[in-house]
Protein backbone atom coordinates (compact mmCIF):
# COMPACT_ATOMS: atom_id res chain seq x y z
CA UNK A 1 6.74 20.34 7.01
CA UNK A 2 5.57 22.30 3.92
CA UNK A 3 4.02 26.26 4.42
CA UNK A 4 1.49 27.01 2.97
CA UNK A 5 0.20 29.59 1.30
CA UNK A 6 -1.87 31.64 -1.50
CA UNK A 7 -0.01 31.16 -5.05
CA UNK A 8 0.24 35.14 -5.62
CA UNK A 9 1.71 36.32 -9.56
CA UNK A 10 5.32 36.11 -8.50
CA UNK A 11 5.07 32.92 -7.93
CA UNK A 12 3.55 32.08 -11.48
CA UNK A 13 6.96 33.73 -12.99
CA UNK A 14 8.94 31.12 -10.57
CA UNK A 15 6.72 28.28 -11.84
CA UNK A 16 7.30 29.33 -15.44
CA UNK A 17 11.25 29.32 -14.42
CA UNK A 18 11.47 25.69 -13.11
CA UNK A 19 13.07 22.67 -14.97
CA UNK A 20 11.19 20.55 -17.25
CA UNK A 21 10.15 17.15 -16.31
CA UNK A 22 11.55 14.28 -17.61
CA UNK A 23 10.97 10.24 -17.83
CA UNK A 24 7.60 9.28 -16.99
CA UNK A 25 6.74 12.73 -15.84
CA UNK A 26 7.47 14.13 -19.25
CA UNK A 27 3.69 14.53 -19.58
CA UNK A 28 2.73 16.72 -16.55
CA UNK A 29 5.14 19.73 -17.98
CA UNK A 30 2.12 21.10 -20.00
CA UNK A 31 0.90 22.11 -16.37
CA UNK A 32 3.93 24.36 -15.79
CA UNK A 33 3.85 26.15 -18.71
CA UNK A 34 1.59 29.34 -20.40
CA UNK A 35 -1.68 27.72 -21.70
CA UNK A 36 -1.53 24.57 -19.21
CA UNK A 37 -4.06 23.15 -16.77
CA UNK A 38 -2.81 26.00 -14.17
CA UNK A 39 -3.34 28.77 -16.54
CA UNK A 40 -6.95 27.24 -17.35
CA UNK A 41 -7.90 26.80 -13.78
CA UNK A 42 -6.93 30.12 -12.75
CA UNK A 43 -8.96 31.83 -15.14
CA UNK A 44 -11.76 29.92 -13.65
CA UNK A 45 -13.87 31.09 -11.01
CA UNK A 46 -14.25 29.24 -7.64
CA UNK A 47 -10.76 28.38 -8.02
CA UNK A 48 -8.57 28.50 -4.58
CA UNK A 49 -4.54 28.57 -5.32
CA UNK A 50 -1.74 27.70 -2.74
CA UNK A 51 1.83 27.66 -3.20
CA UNK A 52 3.63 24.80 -0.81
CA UNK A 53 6.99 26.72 0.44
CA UNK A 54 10.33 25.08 2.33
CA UNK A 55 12.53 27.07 4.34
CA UNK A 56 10.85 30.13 1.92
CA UNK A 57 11.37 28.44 -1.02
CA UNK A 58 8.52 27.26 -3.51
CA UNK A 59 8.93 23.37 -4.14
CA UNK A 60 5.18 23.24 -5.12
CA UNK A 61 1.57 24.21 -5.67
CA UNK A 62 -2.02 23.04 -5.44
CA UNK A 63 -5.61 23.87 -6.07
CA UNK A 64 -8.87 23.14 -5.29
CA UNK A 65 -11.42 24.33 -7.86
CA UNK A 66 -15.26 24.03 -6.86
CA UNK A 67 -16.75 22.08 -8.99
CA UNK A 68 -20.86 21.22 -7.64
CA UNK A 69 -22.08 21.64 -3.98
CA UNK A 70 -19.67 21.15 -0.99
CA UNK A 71 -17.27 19.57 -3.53
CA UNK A 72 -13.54 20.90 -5.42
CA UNK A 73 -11.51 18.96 -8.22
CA UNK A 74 -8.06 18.43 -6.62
CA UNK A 75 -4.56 19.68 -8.17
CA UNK A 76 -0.88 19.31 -7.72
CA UNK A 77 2.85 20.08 -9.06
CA UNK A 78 6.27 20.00 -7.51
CA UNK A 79 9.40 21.41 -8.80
CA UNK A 80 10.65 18.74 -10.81
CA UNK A 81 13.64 18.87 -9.23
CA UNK A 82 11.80 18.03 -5.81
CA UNK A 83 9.81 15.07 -6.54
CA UNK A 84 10.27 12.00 -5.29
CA UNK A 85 11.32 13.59 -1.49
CA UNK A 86 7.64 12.85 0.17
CA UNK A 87 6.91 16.45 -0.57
CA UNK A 88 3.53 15.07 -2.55
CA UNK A 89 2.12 13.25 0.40
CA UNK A 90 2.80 16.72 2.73
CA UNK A 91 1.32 18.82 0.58
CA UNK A 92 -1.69 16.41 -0.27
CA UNK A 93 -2.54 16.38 2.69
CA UNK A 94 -2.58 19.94 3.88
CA UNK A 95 -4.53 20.95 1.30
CA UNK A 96 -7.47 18.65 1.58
CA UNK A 97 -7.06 19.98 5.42
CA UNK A 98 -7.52 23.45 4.03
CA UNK A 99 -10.53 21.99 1.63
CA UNK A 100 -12.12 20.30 4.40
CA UNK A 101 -11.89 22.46 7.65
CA UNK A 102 -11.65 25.42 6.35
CA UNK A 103 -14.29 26.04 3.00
CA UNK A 104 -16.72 23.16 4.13
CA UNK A 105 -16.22 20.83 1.57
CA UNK A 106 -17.75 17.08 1.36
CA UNK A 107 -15.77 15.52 -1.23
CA UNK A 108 -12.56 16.03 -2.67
CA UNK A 109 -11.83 13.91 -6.41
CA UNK A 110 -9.04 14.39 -9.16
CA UNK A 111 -8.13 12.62 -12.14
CA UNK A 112 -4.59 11.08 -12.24
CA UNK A 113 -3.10 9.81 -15.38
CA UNK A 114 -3.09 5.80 -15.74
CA UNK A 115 0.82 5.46 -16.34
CA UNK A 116 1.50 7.89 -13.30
CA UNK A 117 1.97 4.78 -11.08
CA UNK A 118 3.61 7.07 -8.11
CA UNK A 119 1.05 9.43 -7.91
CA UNK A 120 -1.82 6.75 -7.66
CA UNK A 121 -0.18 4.77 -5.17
CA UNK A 122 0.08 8.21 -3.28
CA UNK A 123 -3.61 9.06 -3.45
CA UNK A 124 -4.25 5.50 -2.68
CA UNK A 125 -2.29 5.40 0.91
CA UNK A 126 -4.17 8.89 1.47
CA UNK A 127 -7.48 7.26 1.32
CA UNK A 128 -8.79 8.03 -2.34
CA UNK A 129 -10.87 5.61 -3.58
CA UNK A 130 -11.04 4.60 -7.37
CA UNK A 131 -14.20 6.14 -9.27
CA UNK A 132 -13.72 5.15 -12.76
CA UNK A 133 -11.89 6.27 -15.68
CA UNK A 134 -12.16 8.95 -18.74
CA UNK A 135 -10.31 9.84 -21.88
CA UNK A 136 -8.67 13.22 -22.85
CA UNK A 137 -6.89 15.16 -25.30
CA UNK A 138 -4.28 16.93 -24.59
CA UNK A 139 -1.94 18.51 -26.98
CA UNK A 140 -3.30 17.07 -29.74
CA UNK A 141 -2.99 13.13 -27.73
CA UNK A 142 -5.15 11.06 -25.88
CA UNK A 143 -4.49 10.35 -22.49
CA UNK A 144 -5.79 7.84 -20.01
CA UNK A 145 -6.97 9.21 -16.53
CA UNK A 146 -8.21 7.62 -13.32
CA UNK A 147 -11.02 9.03 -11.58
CA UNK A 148 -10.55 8.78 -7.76
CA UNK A 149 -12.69 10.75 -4.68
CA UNK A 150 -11.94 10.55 -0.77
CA UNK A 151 -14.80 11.82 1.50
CA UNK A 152 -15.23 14.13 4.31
CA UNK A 153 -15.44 10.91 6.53
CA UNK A 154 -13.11 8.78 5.42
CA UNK A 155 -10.71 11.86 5.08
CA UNK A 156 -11.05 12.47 9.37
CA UNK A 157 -11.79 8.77 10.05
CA UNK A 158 -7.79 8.36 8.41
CA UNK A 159 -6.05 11.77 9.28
CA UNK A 160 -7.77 12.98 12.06
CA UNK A 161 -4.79 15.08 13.77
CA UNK A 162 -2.36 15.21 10.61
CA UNK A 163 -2.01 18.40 9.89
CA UNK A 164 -3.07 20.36 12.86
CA UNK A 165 -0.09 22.52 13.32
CA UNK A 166 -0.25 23.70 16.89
CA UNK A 167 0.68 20.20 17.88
CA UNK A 168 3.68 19.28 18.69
CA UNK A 169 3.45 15.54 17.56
CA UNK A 170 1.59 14.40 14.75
CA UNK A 171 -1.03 11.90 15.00
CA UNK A 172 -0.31 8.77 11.75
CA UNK A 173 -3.97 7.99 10.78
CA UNK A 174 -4.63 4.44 12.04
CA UNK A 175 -4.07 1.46 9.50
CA UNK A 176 -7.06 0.45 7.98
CA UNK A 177 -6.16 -3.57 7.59
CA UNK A 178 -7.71 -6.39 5.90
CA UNK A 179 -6.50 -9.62 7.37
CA UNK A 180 -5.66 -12.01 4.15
CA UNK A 181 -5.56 -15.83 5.03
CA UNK A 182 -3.31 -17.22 2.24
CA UNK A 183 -4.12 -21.82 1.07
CA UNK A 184 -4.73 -22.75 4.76
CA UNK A 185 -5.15 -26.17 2.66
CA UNK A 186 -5.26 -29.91 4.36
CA UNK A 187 -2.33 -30.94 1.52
CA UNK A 188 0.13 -28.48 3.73
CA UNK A 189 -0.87 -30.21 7.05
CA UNK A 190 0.44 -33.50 6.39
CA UNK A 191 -0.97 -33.66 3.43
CA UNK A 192 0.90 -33.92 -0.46
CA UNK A 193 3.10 -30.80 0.48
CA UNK A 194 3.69 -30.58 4.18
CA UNK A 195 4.55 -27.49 5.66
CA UNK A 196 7.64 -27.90 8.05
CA UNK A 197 8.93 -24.48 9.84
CA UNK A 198 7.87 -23.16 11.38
CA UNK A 199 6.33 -26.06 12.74
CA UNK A 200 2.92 -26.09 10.98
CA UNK A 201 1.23 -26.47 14.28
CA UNK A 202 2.87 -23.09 15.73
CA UNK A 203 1.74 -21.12 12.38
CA UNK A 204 -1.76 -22.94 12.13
CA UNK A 205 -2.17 -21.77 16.13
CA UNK A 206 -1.60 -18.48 15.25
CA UNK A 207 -3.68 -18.20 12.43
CA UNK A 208 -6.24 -18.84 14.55
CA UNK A 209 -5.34 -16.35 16.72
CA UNK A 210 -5.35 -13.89 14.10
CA UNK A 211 -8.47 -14.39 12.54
CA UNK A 212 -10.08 -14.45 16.35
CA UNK A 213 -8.12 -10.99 16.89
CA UNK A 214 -9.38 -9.60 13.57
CA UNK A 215 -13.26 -10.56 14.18
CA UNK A 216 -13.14 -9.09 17.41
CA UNK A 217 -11.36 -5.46 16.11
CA UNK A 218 -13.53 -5.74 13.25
CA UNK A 219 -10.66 -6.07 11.15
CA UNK A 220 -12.24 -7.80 7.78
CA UNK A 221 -10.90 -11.60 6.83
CA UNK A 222 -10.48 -12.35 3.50
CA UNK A 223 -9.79 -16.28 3.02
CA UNK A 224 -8.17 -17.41 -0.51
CA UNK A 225 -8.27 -21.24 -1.37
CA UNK A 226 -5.87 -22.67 -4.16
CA UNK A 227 -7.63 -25.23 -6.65
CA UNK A 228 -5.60 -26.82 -9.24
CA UNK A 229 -6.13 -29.02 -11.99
CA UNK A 230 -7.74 -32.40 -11.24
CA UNK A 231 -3.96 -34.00 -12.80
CA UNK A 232 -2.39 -32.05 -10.07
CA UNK A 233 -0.68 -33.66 -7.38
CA UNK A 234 -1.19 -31.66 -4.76
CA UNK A 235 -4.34 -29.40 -4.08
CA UNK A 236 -6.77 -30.64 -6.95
CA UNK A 237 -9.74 -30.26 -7.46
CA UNK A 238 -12.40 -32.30 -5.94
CA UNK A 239 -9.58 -33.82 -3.48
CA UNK A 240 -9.23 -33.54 0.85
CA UNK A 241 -5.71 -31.72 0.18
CA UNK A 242 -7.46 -28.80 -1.51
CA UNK A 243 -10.12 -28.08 1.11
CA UNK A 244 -9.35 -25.62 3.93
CA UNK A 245 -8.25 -26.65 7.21
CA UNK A 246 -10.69 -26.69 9.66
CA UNK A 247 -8.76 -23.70 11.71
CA UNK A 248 -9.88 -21.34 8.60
CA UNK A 249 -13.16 -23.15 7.45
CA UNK A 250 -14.83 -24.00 11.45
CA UNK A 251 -14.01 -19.19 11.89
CA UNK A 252 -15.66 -18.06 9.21
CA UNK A 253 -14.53 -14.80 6.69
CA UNK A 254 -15.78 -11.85 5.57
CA UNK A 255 -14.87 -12.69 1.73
CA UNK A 256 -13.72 -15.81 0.02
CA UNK A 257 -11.79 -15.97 -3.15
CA UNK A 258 -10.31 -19.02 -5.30
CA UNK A 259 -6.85 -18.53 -7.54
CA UNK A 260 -4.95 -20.93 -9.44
CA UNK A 261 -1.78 -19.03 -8.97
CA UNK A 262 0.47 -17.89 -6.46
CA UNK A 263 -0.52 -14.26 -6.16
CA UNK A 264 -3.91 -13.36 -4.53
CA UNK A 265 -4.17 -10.29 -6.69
CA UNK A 266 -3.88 -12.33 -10.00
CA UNK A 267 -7.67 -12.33 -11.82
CA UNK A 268 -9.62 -12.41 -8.52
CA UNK A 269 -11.07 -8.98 -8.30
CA UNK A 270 -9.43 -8.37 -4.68
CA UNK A 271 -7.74 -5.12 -5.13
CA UNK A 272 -11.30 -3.73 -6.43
CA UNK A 273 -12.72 -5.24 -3.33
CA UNK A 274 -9.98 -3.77 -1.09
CA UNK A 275 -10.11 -0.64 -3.08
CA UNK A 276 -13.99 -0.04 -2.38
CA UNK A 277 -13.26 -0.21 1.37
CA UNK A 278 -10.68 2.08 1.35
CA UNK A 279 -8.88 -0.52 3.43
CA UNK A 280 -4.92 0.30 2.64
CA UNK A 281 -2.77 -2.02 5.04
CA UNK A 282 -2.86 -6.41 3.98
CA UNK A 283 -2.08 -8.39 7.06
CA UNK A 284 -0.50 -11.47 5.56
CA UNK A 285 -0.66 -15.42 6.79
CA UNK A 286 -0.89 -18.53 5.43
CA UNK A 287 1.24 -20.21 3.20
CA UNK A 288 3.38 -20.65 2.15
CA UNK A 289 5.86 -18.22 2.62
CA UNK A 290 8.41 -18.23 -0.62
CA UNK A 291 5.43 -18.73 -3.15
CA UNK A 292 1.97 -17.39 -2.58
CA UNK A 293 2.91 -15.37 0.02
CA UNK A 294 5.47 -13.62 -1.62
CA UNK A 295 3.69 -13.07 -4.57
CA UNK A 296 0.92 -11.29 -2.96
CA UNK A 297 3.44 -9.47 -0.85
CA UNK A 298 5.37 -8.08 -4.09
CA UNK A 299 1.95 -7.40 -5.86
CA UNK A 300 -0.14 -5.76 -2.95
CA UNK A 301 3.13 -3.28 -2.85
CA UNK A 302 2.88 -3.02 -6.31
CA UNK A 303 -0.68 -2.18 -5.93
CA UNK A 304 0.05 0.65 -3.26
CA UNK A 305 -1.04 -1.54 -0.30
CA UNK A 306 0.90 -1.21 2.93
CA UNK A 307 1.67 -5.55 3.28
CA UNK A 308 2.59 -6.98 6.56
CA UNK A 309 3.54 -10.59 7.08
CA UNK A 310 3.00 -12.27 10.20
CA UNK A 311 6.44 -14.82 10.25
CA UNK A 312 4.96 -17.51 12.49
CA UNK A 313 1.71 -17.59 11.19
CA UNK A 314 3.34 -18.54 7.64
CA UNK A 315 5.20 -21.67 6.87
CA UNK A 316 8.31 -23.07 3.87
CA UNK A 317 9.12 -26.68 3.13
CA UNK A 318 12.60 -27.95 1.50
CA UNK A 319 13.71 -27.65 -1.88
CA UNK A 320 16.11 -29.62 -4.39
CA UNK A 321 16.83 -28.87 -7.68
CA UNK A 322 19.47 -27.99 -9.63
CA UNK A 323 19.82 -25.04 -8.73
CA UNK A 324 20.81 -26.21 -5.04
CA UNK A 325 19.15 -27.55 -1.87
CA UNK A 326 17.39 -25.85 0.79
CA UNK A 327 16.24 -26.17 3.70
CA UNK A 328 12.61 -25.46 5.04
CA UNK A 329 13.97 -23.11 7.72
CA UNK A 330 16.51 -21.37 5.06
CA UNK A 331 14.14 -20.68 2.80
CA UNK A 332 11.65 -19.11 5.43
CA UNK A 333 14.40 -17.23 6.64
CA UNK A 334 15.90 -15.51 4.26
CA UNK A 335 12.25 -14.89 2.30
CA UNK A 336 11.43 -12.98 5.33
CA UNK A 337 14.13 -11.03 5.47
CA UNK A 338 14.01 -9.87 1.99
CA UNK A 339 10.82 -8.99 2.45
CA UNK A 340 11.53 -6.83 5.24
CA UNK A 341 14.11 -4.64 2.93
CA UNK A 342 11.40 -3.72 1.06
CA UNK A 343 8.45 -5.28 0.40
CA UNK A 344 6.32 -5.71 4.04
CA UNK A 345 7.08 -5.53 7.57
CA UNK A 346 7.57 -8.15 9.23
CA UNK A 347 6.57 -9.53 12.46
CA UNK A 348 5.13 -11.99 14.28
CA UNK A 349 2.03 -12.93 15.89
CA UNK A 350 2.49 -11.23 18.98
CA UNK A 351 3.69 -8.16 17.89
CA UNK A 352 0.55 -7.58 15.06
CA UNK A 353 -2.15 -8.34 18.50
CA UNK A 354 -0.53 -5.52 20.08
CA UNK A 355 -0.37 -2.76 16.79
CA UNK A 356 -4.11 -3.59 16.12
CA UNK A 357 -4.52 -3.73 20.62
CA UNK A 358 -2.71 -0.36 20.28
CA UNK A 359 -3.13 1.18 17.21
CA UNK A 360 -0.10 1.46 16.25
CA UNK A 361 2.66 0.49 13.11
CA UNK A 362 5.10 -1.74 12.71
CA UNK A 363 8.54 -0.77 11.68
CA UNK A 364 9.54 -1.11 7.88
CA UNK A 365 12.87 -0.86 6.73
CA UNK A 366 14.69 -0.19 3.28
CA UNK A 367 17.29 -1.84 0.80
CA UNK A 368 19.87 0.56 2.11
CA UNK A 369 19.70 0.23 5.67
CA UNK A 370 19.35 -3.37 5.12
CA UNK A 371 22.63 -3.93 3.26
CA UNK A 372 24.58 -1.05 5.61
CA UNK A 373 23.67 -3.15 8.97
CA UNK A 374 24.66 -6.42 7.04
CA UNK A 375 28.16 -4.68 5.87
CA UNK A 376 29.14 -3.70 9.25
CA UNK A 377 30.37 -0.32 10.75
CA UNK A 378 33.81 -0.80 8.54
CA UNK A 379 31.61 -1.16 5.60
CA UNK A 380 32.93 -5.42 5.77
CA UNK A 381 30.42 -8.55 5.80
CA UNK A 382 29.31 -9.55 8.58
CA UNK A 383 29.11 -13.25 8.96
CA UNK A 384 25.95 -15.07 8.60
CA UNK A 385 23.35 -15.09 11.78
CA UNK A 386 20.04 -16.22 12.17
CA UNK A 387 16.85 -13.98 12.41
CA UNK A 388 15.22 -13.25 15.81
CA UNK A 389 13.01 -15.55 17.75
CA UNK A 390 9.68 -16.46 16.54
CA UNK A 391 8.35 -16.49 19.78
């Protein structure tokens, strides 16, 4: 964990001395440098400076500057040559700790520039919420910024225990979900496009009990219905195969959207919905699972949600073309596991009653790990095996 500190004048000569940034962070070097943002904010009154040390080194600096009652713009830089470590998220959140606990502050905001897609999806897993946007010049360009505020409230009500030093363990801020029901549609229950592993009955069962489990831990439900054209030949409009099952439409939802593509995300306003909730983890079922549900998987990352998919609450059906066949169970199976690499965890049924029972989070997994357990200690393939039970 990050020290911190007050930024004394030493440390402005060390700032002055690190690398430039490069790529996409091109942009933020202005900050570093004499005449930048940190120069113009310490001249400023009301203006709190802390310098982030590891192992007595300085890998980083923040600010709070007050800016009305009970409230402080927000400010950050790391060495360039220490981004992209988890250093950001550390010292994030140890200095709203210092901005909350210790000067009394309400509300925390910042602006973040549009194309810094890291940094967003950072202050969007802290529990900033979006506030609008502004325009300004800097060195002679325009840039884009995003507004974005996180409360005194919603700051405890995540992080509660974080970044209280004296204890030994730290406390992860419980997930704040959104249960997303994906085309629970009649045409995928022996319908036009039948659903067959895992056995549609299995996944439509637990979709039940997941909506049931969500209502009761006042978990939101957001149901999303796919209409297509009247030509279509499966879920058009106006037919029995495009109306919900009656396991989704006899429970109710919190929200309902329509889409006529696979991704939830695509032109139906849910991420602005999600985002004014400050609601950061999407509990994924429905189907099915290579299409729709791995759209909205990819995108919700994309969007700097935390996705989980519940595996036997989803469902695949065969494919031939010429690009091969497939089977139902094939397709489900190795869908799933690519998205646990990356894009989700994973799970099923069972397993999500007893993280939202308990609290808890499920366990993700990487790329890398992923391809070194599939190699084998001697760095070999190992030969094909099926994934674990679905219970």
């Amino acid at each position: 964990m990050l020290h911190m500190r007050r930024l004394h004048e030493a440390d402005i000569t060390l700032v002055r001395r690190w690398p430039s940034y490069s790529g996409d962070m091109a942009q933020m070097d202005y900050a570093l440098r004499a005449g930048g943002w940190l120069d113009e904010f310490r001249a400023r009154a009301d203006t709190l400076l802390y310098a982030a040390d590891d192992d007595g080194e300085l890998v980083g600096f923040s600010l709070l500057h007050r800016s009305g009652d009970r409230e402080a713009e927000f400010r950050i830089a790391l060495r360039p040559d220490r981004t992209g470590q988890g250093l950001g998220a550390d010292l994030t959140l140890q200095t709203l700790a210092i901005g909350f606990a210790d000067h009394g502050l309400a509300r925390i905001h910042l602006i973040v520039r549009k194309n810094n897609r890291r940094g967003i999806r950072l202050y969007r897993r802290i529990g900033f919420v979006d506030r609008g946007e502004c325009r300004k010049d800097i060195q002679g360009e325009t840039v884009e910024f995003l507004l974005m505020e996180i409360s005194l409230e919603l700051y405890f009500r995540l992080h509660a225990g974080t970044c209280n030093n004296e204890k030994e363990e730290q406390v992860m801020p419980v997930p704040r979900r959104v249960l997303l029901v994906i085309d629970v549609q009649n045409d995928y229950v022996g319908g036009n496009l039948p659903i067959v592993y895992p056995p549609v009955e299995l996944s439509l069962a637990n979709i039940g009990r997941a909506m049931d489990a969500a209502k009761a831990a006042a978990i939101p439900v957001v149901v999303v219905q796919n209409i297509l054209p009247a030509t279509a030949p499966f879920m058009a409009q106006g037919t029995p195969g495009a109306d919900l099952h009656q396991v989704v439409s006899g429970r109710g939802w919190d929200h309902f959207l329509k889409k006529n593509m696979p991704s939830a995300f695509h032109e139906t306003g849910l991420e602005a919905w999600l985002r004014e909730r400050a609601i950061d983890t999407i509990t994924i079922v429905g189907y099915m699972t290579h299409n729709c549900d791995l759209s909205t998987v990819v995108a919700g990352m994309h969007h700097g949600f935390a996705v989980e998919l519940l595996r036997d609450a989803t469902g695949s059906l065969p494919y031939a073309n010429r690009a091969g066949l497939a089977s139902a169970e094939e397709i489900h199976r190795v869908m799933t596991v690519v998205m646990q690499a990356r894009f989700a965890a994973v799970m099923t049924t069972e397993e999500w009653l007893g993280l939202v029972a308990g609290g808890g989070r499920p366990e993700r997994d990487t790329i890398f790990a992923s391809n070194q357990r599939a190699r084998g200690p001697g760095g070999d393939p190992l030969p094909p095996r099926q994934g674990g039970s679905l219970g």
